[in-house]
PDB file of N, CA and C in Angstrom:
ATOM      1  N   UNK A   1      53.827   6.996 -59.987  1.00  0.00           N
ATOM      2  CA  UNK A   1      53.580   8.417 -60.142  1.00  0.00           C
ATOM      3  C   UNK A   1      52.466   8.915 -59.239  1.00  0.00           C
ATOM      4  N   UNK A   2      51.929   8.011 -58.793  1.00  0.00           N
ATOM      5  CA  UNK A   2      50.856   8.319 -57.808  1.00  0.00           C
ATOM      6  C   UNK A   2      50.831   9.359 -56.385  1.00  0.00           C
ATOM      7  N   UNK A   3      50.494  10.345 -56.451  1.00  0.00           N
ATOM      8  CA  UNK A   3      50.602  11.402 -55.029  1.00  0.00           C
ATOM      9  C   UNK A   3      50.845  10.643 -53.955  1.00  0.00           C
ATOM     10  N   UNK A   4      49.766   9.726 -53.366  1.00  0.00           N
ATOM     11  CA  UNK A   4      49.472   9.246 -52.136  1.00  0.00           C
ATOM     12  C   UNK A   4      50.265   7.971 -52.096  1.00  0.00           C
ATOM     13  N   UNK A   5      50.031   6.711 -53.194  1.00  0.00           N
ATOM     14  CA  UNK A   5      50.286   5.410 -53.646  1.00  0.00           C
ATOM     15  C   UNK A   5      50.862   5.845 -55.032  1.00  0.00           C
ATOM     16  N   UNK A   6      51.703   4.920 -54.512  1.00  0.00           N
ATOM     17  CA  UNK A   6      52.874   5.281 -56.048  1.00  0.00           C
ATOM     18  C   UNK A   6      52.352   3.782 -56.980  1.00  0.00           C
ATOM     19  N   UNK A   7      51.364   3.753 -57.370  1.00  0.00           N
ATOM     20  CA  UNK A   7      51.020   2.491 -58.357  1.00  0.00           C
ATOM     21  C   UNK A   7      51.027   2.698 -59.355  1.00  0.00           C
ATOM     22  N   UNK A   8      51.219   3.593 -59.876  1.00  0.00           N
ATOM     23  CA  UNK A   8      51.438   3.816 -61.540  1.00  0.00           C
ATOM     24  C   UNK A   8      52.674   4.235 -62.398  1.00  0.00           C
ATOM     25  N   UNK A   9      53.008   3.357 -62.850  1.00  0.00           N
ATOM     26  CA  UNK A   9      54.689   3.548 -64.153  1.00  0.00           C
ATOM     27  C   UNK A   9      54.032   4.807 -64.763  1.00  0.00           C
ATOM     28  N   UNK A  10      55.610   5.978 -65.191  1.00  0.00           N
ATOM     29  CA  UNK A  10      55.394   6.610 -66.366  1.00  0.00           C
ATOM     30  C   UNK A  10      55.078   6.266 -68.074  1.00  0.00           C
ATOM     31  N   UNK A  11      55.365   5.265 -67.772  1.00  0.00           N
ATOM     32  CA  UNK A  11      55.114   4.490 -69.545  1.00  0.00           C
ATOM     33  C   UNK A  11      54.694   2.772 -69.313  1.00  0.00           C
ATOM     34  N   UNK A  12      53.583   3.079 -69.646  1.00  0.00           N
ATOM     35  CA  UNK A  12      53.309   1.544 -70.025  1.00  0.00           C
ATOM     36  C   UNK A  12      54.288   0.472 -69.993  1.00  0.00           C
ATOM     37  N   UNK A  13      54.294  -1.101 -69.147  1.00  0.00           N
ATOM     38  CA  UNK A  13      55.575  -1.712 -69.164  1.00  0.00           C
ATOM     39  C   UNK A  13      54.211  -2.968 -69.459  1.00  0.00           C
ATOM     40  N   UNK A  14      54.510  -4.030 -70.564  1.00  0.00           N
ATOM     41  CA  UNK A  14      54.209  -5.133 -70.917  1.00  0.00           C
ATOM     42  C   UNK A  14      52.284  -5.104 -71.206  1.00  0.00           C
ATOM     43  N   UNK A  15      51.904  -3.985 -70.534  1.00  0.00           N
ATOM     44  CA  UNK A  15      50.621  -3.926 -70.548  1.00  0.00           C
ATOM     45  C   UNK A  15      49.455  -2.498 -70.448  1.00  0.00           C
ATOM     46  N   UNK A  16      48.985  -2.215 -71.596  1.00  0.00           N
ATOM     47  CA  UNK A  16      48.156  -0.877 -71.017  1.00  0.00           C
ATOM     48  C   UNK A  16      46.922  -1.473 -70.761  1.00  0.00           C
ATOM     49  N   UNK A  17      46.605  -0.605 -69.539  1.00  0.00           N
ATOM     50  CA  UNK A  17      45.330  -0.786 -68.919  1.00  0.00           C
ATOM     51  C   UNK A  17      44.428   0.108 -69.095  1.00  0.00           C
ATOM     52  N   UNK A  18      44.672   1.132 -69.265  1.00  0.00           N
ATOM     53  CA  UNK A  18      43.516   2.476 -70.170  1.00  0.00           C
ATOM     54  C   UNK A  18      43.760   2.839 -71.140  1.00  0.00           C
ATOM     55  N   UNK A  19      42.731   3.626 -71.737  1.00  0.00           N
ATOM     56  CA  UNK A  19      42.813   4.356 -72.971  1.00  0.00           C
ATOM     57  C   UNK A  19      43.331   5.566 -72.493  1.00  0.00           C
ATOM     58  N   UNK A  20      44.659   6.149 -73.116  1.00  0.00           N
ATOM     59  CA  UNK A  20      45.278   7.212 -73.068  1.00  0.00           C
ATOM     60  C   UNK A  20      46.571   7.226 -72.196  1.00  0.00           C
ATOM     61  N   UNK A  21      47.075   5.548 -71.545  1.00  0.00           N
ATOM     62  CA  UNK A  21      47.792   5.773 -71.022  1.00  0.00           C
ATOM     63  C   UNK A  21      49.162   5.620 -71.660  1.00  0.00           C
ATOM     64  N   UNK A  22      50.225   6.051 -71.493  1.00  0.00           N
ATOM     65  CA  UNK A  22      51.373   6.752 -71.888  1.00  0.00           C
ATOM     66  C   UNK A  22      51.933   5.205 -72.232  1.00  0.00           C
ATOM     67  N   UNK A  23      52.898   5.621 -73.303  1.00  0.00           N
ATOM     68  CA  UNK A  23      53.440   4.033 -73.777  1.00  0.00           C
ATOM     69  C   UNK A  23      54.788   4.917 -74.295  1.00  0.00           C
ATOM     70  N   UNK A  24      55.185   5.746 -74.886  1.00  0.00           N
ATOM     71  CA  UNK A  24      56.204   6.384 -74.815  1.00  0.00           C
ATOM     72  C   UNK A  24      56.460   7.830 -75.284  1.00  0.00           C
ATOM     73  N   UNK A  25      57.583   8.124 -75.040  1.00  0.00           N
ATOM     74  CA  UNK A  25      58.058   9.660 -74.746  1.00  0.00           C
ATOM     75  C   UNK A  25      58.971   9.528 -76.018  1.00  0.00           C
ATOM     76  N   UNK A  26      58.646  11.381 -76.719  1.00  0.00           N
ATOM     77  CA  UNK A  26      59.975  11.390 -78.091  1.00  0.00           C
ATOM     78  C   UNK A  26      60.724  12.550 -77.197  1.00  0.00           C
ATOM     79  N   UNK A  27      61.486  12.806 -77.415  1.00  0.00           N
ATOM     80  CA  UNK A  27      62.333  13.945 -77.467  1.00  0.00           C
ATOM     81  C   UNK A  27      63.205  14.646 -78.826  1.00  0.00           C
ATOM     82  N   UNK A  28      62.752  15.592 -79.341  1.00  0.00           N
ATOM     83  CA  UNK A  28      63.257  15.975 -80.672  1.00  0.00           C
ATOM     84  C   UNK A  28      63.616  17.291 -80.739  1.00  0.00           C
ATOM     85  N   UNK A  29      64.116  18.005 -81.383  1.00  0.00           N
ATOM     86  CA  UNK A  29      64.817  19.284 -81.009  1.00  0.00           C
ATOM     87  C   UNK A  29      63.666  20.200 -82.163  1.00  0.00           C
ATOM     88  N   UNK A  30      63.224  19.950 -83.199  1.00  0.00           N
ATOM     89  CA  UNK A  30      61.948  20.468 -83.022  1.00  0.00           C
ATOM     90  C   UNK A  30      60.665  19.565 -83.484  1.00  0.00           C
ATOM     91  N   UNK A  31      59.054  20.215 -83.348  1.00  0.00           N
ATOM     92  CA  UNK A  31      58.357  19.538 -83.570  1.00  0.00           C
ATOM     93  C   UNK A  31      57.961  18.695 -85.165  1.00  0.00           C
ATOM     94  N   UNK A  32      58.983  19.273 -85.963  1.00  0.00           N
ATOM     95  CA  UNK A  32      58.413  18.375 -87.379  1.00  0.00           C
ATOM     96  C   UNK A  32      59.573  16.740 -87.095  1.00  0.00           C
ATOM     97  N   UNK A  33      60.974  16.667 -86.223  1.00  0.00           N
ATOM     98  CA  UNK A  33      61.205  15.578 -85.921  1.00  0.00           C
ATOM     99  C   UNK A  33      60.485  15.126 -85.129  1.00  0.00           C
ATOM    100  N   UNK A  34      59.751  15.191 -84.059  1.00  0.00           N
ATOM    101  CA  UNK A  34      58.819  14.417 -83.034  1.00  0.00           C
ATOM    102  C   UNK A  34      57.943  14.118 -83.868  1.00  0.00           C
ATOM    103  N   UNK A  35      57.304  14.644 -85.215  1.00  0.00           N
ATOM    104  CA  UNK A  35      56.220  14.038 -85.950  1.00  0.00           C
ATOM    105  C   UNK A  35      56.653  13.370 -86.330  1.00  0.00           C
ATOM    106  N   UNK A  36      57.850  13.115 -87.391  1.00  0.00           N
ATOM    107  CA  UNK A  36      58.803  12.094 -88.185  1.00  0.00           C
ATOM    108  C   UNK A  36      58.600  10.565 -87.281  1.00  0.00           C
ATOM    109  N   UNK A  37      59.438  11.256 -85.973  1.00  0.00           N
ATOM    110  CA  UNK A  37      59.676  10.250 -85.309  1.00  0.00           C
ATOM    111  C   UNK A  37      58.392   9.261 -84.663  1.00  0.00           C
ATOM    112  N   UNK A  38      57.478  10.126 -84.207  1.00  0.00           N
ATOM    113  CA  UNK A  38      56.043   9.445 -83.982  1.00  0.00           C
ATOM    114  C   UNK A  38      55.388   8.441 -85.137  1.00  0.00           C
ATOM    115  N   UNK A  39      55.557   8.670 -86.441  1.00  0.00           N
ATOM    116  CA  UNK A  39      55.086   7.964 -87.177  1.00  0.00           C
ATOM    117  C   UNK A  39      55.596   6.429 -87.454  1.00  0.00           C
ATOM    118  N   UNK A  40      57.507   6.912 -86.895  1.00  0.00           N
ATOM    119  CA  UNK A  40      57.759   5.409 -86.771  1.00  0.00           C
ATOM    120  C   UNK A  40      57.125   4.228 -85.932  1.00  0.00           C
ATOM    121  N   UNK A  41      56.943   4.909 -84.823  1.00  0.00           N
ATOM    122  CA  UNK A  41      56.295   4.070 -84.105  1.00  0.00           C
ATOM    123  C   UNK A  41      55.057   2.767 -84.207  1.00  0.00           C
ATOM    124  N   UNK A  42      55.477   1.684 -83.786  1.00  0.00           N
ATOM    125  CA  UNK A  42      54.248   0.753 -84.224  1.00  0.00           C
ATOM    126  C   UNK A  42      54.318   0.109 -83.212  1.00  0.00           C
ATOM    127  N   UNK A  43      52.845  -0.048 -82.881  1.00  0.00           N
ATOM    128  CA  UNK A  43      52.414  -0.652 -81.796  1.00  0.00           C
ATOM    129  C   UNK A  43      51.164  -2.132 -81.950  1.00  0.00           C
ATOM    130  N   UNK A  44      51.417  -2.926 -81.665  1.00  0.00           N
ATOM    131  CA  UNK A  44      50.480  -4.073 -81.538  1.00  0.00           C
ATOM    132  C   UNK A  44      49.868  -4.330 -80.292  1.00  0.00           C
ATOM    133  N   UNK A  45      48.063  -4.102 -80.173  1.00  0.00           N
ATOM    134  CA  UNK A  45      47.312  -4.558 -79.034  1.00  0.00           C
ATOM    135  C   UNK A  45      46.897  -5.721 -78.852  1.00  0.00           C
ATOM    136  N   UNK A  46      47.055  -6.373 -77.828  1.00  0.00           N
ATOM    137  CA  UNK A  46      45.636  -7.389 -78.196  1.00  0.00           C
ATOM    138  C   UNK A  46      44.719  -7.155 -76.509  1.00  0.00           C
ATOM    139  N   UNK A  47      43.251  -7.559 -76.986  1.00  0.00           N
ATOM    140  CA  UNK A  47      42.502  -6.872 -76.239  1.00  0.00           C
ATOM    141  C   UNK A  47      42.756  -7.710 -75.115  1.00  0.00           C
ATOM    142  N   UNK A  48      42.173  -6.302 -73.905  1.00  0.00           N
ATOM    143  CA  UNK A  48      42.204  -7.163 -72.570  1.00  0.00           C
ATOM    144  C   UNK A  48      40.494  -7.475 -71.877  1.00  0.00           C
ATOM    145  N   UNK A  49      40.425  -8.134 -71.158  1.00  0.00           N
ATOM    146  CA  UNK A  49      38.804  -8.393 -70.841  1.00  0.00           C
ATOM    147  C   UNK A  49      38.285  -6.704 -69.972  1.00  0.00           C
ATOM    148  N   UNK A  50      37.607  -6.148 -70.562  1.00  0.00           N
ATOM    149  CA  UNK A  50      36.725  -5.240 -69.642  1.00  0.00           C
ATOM    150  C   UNK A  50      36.595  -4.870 -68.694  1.00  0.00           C
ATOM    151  N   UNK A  51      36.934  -4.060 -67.166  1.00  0.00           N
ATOM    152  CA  UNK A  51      36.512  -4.635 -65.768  1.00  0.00           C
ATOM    153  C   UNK A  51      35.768  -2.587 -65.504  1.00  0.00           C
ATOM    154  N   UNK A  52      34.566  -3.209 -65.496  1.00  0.00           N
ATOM    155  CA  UNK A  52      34.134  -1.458 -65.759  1.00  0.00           C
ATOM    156  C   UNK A  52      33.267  -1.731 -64.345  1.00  0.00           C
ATOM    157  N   UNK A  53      33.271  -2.132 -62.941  1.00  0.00           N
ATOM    158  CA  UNK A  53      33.067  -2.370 -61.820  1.00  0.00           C
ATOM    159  C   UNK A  53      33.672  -2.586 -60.985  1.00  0.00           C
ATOM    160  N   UNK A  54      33.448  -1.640 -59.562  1.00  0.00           N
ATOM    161  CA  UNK A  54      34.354  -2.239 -58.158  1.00  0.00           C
ATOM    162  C   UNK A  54      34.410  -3.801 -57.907  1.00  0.00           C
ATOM    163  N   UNK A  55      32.792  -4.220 -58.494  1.00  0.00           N
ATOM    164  CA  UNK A  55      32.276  -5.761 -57.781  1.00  0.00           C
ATOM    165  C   UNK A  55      33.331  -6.701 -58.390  1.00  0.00           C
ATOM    166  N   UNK A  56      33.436  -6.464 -59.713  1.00  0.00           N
ATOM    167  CA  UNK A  56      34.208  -7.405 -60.780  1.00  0.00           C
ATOM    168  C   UNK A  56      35.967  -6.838 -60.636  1.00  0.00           C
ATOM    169  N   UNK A  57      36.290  -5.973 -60.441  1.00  0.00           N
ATOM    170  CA  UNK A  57      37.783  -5.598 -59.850  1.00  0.00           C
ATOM    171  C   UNK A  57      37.683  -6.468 -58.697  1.00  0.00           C
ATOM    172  N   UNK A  58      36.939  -6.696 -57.466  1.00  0.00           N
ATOM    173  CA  UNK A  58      37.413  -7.258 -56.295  1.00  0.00           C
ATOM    174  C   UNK A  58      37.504  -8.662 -56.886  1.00  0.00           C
ATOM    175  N   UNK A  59      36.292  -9.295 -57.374  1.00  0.00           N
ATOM    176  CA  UNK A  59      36.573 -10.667 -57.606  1.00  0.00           C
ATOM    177  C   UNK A  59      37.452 -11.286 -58.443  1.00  0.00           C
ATOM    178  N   UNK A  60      38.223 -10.175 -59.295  1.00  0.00           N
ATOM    179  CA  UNK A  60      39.271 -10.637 -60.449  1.00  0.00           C
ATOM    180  C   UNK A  60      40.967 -10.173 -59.040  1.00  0.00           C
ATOM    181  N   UNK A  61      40.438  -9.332 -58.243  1.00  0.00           N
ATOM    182  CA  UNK A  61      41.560  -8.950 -57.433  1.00  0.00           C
ATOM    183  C   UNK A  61      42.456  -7.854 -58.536  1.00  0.00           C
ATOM    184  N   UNK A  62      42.132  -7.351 -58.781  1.00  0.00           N
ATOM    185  CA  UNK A  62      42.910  -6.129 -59.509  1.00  0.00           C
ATOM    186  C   UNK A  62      42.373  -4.729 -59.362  1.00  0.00           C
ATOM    187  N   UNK A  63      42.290  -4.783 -58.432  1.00  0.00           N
ATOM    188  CA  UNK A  63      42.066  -3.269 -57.506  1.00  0.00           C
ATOM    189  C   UNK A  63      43.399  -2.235 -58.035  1.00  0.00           C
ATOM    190  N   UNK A  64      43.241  -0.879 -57.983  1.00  0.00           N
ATOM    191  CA  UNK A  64      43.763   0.136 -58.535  1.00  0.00           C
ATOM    192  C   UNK A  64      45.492  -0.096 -57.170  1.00  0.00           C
ATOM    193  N   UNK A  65      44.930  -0.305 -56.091  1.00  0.00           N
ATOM    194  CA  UNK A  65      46.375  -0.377 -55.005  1.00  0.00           C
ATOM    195  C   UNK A  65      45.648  -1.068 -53.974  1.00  0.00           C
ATOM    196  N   UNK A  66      46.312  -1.563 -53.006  1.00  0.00           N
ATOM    197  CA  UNK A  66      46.276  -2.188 -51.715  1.00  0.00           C
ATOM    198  C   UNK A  66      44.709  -1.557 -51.036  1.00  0.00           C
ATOM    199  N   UNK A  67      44.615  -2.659 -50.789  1.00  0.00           N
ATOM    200  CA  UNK A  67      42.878  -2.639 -49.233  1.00  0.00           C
ATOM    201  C   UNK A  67      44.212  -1.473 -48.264  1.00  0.00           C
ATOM    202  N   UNK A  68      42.872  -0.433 -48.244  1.00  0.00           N
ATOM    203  CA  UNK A  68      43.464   0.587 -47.108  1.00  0.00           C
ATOM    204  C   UNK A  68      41.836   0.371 -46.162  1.00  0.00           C
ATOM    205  N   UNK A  69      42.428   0.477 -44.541  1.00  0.00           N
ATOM    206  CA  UNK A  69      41.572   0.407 -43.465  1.00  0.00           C
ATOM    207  C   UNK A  69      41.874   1.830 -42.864  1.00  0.00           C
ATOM    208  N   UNK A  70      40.731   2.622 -42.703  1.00  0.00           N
ATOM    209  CA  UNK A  70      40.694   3.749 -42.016  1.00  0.00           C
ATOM    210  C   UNK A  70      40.082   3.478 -40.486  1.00  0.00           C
ATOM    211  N   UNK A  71      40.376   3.436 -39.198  1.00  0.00           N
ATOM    212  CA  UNK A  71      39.689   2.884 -38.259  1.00  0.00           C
ATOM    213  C   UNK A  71      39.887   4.032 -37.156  1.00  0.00           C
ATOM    214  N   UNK A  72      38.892   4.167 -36.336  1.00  0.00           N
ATOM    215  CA  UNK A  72      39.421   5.014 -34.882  1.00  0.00           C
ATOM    216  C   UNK A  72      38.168   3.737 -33.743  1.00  0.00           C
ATOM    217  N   UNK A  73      39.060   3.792 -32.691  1.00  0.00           N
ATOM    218  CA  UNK A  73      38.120   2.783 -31.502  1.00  0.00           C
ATOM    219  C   UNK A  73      37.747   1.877 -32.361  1.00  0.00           C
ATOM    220  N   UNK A  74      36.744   1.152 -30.883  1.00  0.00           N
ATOM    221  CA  UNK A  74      36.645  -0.346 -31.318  1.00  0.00           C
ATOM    222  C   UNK A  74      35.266  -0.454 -32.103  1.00  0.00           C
ATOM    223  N   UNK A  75      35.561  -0.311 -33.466  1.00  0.00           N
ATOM    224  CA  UNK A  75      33.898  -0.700 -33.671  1.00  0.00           C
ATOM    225  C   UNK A  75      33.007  -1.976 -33.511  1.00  0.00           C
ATOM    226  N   UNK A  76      33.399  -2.845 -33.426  1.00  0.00           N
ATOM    227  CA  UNK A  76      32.320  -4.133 -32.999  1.00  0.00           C
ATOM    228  C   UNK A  76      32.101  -3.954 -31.535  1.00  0.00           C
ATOM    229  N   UNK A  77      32.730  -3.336 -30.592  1.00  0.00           N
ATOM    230  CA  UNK A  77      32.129  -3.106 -29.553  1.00  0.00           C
ATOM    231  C   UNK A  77      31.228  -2.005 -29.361  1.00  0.00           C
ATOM    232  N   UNK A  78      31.443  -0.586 -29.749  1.00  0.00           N
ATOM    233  CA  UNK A  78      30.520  -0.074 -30.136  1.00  0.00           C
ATOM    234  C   UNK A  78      29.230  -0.741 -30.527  1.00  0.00           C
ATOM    235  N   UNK A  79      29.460  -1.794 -31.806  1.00  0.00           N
ATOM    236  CA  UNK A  79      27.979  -2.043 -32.345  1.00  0.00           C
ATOM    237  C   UNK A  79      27.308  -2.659 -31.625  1.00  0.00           C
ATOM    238  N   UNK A  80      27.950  -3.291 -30.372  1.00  0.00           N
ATOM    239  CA  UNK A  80      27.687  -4.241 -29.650  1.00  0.00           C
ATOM    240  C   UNK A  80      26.640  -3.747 -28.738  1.00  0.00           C
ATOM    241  N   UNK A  81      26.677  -2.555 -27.954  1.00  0.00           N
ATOM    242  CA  UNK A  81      26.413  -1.745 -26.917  1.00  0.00           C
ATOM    243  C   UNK A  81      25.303  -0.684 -27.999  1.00  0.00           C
ATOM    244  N   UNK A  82      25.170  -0.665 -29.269  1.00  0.00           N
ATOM    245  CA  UNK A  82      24.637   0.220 -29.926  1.00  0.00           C
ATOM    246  C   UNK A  82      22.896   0.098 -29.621  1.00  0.00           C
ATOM    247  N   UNK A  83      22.019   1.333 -29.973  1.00  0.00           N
ATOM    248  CA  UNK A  83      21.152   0.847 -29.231  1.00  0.00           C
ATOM    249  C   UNK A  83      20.161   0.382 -30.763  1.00  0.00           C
ATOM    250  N   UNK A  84      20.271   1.171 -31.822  1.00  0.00           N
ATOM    251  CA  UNK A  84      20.470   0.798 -33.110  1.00  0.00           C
ATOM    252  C   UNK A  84      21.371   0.323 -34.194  1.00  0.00           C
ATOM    253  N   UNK A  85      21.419  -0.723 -35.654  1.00  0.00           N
ATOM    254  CA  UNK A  85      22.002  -1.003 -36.052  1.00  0.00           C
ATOM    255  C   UNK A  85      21.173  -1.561 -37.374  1.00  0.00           C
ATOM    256  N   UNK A  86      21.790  -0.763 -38.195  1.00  0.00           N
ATOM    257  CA  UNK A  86      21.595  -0.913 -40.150  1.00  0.00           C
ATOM    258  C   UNK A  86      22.316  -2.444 -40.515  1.00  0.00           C
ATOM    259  N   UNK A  87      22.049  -3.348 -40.787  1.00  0.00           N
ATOM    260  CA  UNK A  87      22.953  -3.825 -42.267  1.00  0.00           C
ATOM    261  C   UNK A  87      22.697  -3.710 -43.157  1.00  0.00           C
ATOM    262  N   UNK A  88      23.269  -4.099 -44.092  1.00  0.00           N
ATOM    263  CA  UNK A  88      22.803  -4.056 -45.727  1.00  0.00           C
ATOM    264  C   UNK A  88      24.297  -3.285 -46.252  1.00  0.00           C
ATOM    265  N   UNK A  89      23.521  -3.232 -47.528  1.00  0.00           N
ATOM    266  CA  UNK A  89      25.008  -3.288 -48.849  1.00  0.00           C
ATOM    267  C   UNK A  89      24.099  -1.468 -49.459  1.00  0.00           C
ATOM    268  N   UNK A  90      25.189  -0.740 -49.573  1.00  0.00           N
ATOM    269  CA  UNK A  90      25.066   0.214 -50.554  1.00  0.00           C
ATOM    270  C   UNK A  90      25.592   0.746 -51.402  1.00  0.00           C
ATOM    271  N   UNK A  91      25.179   0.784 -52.725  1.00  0.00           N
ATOM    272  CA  UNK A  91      25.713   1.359 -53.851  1.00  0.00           C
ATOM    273  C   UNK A  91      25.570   2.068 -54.661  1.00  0.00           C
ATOM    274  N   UNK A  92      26.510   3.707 -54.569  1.00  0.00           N
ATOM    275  CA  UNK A  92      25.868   4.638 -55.707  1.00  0.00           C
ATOM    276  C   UNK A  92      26.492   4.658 -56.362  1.00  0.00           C
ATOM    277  N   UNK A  93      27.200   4.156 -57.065  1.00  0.00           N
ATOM    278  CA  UNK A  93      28.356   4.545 -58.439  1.00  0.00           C
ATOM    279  C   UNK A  93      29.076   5.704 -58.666  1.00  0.00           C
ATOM    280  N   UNK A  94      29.499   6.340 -57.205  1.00  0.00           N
ATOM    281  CA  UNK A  94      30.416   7.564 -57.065  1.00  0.00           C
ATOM    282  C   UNK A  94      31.848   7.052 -57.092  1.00  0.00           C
ATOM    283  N   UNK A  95      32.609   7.796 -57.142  1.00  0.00           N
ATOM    284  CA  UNK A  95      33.896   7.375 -57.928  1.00  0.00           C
ATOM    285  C   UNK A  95      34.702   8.727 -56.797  1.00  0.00           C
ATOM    286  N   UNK A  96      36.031   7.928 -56.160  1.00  0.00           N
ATOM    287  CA  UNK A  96      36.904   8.895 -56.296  1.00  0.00           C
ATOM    288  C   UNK A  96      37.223  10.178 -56.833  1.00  0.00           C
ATOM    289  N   UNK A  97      37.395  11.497 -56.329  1.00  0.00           N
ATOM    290  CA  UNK A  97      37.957  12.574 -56.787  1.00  0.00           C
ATOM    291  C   UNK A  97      38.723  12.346 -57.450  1.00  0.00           C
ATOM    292  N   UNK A  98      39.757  11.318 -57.561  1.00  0.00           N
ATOM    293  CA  UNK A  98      41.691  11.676 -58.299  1.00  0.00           C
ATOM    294  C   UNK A  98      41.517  11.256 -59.626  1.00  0.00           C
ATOM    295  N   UNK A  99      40.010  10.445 -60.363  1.00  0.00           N
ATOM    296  CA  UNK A  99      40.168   9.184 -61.240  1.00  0.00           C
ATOM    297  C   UNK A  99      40.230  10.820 -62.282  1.00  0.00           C
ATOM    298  N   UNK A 100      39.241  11.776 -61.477  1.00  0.00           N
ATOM    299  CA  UNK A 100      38.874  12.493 -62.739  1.00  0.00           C
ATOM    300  C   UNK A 100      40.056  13.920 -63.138  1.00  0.00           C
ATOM    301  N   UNK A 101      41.303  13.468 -62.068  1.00  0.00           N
ATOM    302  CA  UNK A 101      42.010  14.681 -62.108  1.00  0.00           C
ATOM    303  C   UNK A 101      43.038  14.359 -63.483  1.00  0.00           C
ATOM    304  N   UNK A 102      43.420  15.202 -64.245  1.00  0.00           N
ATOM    305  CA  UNK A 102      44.509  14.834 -65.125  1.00  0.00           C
ATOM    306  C   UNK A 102      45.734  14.716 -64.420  1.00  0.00           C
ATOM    307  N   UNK A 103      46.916  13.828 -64.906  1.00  0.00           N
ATOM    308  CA  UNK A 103      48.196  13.845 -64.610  1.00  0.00           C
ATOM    309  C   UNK A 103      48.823  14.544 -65.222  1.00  0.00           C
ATOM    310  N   UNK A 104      49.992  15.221 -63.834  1.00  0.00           N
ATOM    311  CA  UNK A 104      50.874  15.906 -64.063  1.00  0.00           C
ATOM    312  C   UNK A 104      52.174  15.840 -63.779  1.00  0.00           C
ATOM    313  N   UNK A 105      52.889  16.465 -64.462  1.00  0.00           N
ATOM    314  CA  UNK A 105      54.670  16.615 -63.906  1.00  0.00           C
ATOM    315  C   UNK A 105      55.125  17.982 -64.301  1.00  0.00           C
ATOM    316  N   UNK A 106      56.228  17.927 -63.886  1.00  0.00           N
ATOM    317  CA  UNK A 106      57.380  19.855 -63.614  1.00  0.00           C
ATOM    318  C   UNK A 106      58.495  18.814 -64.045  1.00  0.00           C
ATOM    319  N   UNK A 107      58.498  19.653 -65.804  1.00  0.00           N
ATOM    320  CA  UNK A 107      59.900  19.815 -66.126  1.00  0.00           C
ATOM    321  C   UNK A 107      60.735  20.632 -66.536  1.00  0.00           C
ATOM    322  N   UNK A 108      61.669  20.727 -65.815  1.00  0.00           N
ATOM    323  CA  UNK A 108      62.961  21.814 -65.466  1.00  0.00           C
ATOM    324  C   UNK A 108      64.034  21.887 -66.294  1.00  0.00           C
ATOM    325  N   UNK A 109      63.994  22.394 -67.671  1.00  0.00           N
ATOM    326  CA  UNK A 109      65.251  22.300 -68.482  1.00  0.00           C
ATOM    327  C   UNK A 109      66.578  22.523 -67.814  1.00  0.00           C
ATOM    328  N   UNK A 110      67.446  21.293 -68.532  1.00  0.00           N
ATOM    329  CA  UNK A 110      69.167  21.324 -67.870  1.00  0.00           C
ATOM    330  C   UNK A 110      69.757  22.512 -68.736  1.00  0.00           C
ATOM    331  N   UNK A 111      71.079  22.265 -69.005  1.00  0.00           N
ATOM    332  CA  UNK A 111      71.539  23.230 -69.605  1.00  0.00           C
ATOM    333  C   UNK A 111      71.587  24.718 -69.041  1.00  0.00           C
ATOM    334  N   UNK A 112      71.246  25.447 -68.367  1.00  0.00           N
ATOM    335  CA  UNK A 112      70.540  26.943 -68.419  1.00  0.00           C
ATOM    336  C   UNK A 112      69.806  27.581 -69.562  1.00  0.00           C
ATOM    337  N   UNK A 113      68.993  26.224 -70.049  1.00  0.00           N
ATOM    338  CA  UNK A 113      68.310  27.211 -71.007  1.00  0.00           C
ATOM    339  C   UNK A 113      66.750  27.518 -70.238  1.00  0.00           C
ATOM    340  N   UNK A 114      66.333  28.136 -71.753  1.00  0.00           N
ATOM    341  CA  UNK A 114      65.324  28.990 -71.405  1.00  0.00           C
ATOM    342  C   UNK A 114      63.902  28.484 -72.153  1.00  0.00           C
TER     343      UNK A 114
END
């Protein structure tokens, strides 16, 4: 379902990985059957280990989608010829724009209804 990277199922398959993510869909013709029917539902968790860090996602390898490389020219030659040069590690605990966007979809009743 993903805009850019399509890494995410509409419904949970063998495993949820967040809180709030979708595990299934009712369809009922009105809302006191979708309650009926919701209550049938039973679900069994068992917990999964924690991973509330980039550092601990890389070393478990369960990154959200694929290592993407953004590159233009040669940078090690650049650094090479540079007349200054930083190393070091930095970390502010900023997060992606998309984590905080809600998901969405467009649905288009069949039928010609209204």
């Amino acid at each position: 379902m993903g805009p850019v990277v399509h890494d995410e199922v509409c419904l949970a398959i063998d495993e949820v990985i967040c809180v709030g993510q979708a595990i299934a869909l009712i369809a009922a013709e009105s809302d006191e059957i979708a309650i009926a029917a919701e209550k049938l539902i039973q679900i069994e968790y068992e917990p999964l280990e924690a991973i509330l860090d980039l550092k601990t996602a890389i070393e478990k390898n369960t990154l959200l989608g694929p290592v993407r490389t953004m590159q233009r020219g040669d940078a090690d030659a650049a650094l090479k010829t540079a007349t200054h040069t930083f190393k070091g590690e930095l970390e502010t605990g900023a997060q992606e724009h998309w984590y905080l966007e809600t998901q969405s979809c467009l649905c288009i009743p069949g039928e010609h209804r209204k």
